[in-house]
Protein backbone atom coordinates (compact mmCIF):
# COMPACT_ATOMS: atom_id res chain seq x y z
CA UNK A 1 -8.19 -78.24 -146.06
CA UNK A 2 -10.96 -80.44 -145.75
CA UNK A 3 -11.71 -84.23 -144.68
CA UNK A 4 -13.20 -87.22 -147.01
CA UNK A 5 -13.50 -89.20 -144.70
CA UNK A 6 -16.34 -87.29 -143.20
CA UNK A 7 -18.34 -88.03 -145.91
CA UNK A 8 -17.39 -92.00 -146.93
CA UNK A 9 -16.16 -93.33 -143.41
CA UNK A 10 -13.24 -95.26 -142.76
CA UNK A 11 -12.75 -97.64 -145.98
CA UNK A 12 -9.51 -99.41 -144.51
CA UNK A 13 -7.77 -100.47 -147.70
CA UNK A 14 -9.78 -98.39 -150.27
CA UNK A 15 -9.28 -95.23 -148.24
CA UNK A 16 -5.86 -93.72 -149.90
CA UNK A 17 -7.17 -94.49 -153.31
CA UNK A 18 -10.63 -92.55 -152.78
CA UNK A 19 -8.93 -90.05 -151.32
CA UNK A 20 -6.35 -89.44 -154.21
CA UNK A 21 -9.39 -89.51 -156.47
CA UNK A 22 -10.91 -86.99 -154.79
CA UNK A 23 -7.89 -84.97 -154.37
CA UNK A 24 -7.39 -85.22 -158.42
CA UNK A 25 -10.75 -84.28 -158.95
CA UNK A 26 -10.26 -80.93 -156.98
CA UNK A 27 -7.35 -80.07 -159.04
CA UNK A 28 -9.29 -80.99 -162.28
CA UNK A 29 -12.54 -78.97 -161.49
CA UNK A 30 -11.89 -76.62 -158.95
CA UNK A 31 -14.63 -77.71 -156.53
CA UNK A 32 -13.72 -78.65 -152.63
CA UNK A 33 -16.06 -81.47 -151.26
CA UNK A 34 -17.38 -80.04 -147.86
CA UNK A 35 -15.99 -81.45 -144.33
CA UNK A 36 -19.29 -82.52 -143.41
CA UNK A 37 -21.22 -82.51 -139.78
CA UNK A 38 -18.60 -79.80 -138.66
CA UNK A 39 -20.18 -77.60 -136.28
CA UNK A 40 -18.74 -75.36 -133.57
CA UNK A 41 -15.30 -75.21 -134.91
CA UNK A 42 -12.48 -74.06 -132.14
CA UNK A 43 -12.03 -70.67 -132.51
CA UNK A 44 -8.01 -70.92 -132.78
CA UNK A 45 -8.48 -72.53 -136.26
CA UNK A 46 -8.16 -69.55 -138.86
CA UNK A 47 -7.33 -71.39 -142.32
CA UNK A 48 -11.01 -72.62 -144.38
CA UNK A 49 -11.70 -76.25 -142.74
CA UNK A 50 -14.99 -76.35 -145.75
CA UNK A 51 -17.17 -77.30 -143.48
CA UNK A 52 -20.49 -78.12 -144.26
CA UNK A 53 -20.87 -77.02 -148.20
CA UNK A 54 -18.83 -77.44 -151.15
CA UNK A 55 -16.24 -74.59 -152.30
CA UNK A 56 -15.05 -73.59 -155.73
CA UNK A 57 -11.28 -72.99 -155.81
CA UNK A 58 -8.37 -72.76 -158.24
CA UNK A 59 -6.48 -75.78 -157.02
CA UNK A 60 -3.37 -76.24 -158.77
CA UNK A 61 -0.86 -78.55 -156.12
CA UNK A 62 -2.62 -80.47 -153.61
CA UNK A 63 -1.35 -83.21 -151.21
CA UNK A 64 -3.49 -86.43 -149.95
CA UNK A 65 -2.16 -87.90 -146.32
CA UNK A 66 -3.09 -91.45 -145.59
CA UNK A 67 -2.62 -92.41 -142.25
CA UNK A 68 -3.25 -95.88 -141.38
CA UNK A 69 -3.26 -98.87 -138.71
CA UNK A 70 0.25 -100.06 -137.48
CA UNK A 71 2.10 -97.19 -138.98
CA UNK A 72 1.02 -97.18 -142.52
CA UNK A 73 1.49 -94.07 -143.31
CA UNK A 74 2.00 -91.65 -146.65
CA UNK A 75 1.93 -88.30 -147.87
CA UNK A 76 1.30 -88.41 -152.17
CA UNK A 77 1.47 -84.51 -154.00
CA UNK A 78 -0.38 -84.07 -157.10
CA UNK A 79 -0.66 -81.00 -159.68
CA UNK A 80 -1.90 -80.28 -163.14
CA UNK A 81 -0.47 -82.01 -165.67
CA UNK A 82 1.06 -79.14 -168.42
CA UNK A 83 2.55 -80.40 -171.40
């Protein structure tokens, strides 16, 4: 799990689309953007938050949550396409 919005703010409108892209281009590459300026993570938190430096996984379903002002809200799943 990691955050794009640590790394291009808060976009308002543009923010669900960048974040698809970027959620597409993990699946296509394999490479997790980091969760930048994460430091002293709570302890409790045991799944990979990618803080700080890129990752290479196999990515092959991924989901990209958009949570917005006044309830604008969505949840979009994306995978490989195999023909």
């Amino acid at each position: 799990m990691n955050s794009t919005k640590s790394m291009i703010g808060h976009c308002l409108g543009a923010a669900g689309g960048l974040e698809a892209i970027a959620t597409v281009k993990a699946i296509q590459t394999g490479w997790l953007h980091p969760t930048i300026n994460q430091f002293n993570p709570e302890p409790a938190v045991e799944f990979d938050t990618v803080a700080n430096q890129k990752q290479q996984h196999e990515v092959n379903v991924a989901i990209s949550n958009s949570f917005g002002f006044g309830g604008h809200n969505s949840v979009v799943a994306f995978s490989a396409f195999k023909p």
